[in-house]
Protein backbone atom coordinates (compact mmCIF):
# COMPACT_ATOMS: atom_id res chain seq x y z
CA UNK A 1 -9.45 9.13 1.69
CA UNK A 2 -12.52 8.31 3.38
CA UNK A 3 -14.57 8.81 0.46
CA UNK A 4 -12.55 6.91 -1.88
CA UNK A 5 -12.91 4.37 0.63
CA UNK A 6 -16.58 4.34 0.39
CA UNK A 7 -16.76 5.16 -3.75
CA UNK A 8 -14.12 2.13 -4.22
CA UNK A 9 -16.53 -0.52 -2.08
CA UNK A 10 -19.55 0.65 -3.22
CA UNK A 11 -18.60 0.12 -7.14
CA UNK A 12 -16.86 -3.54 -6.52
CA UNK A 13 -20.25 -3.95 -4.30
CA UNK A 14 -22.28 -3.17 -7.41
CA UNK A 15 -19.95 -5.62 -9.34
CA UNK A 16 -20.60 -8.16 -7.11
CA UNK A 17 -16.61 -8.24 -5.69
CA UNK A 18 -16.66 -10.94 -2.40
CA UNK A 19 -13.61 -9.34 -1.44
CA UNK A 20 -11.29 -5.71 -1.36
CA UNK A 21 -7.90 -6.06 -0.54
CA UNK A 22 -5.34 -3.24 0.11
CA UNK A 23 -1.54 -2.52 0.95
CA UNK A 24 -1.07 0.40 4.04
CA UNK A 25 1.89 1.62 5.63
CA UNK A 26 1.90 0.82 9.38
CA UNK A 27 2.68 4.34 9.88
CA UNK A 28 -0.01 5.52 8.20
CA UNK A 29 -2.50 5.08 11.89
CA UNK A 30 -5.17 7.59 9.77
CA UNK A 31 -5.84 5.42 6.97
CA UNK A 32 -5.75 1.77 8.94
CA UNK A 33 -7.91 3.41 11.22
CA UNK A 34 -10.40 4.79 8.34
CA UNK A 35 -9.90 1.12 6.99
CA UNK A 36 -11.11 -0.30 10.03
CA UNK A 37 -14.71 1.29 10.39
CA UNK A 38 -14.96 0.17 6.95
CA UNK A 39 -14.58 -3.56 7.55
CA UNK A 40 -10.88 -4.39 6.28
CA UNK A 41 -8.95 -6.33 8.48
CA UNK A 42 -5.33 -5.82 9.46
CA UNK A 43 -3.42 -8.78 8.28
CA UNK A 44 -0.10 -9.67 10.10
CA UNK A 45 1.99 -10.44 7.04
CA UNK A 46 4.85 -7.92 6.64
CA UNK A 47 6.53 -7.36 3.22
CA UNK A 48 10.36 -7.82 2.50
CA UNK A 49 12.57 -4.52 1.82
CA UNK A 50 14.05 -4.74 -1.27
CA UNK A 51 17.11 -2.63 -1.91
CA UNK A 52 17.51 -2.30 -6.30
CA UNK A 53 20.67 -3.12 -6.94
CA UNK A 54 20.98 -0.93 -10.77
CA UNK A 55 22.47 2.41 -11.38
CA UNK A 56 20.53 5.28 -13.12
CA UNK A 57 16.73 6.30 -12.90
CA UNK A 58 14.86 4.36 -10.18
CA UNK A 59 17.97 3.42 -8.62
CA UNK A 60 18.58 3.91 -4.92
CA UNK A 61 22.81 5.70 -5.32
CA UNK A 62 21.39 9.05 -3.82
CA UNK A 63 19.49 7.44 -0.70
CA UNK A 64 16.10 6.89 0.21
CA UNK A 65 15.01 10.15 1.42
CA UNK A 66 12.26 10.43 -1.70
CA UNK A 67 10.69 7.01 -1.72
CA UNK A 68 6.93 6.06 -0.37
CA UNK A 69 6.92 3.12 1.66
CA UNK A 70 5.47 1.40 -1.43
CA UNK A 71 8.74 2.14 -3.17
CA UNK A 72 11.28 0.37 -0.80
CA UNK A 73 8.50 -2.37 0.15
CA UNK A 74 7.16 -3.59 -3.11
CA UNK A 75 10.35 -2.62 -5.15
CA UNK A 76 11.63 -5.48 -7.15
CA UNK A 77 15.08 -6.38 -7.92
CA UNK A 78 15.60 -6.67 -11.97
């Protein structure tokens, strides 16, 4: 990841971007680190779990066991 770090910055740089934002698992202590040395800054905020309420593909009737953080944290009730 580090060097898609770096790529990612250094073509908004060249676009003249003021500012990179990003969403990281807690968990993930490698990448926050990584983050870190390049200049992001951990923000407090914490985002809701949302539990999908539908039946069928994308639906949540057989667990949770195969969703990403990004799954249960940004999923959005229809």
């Amino acid at each position: 990841m580090e060097a898609v770090i770096v790529d990612v910055i250094d073509r908004l740089r060249s676009e003249s971007a003021s500012l990179v934002s990003t969403i990281v698992s807690s968990q993930d202590r490698q990448l926050l680190h990584s983050l870190k040395r390049h200049g992001f800054i951990e923000g407090a905020e914490r985002w809701p779990l949302y539990i999908p309420t539908m039946e069928g593909p994308g639906a949540c009737q057989d667990g949770f066991a195969q969703m990403s953080y990004l799954d249960t944290d940004l999923g959005i009730i229809p």
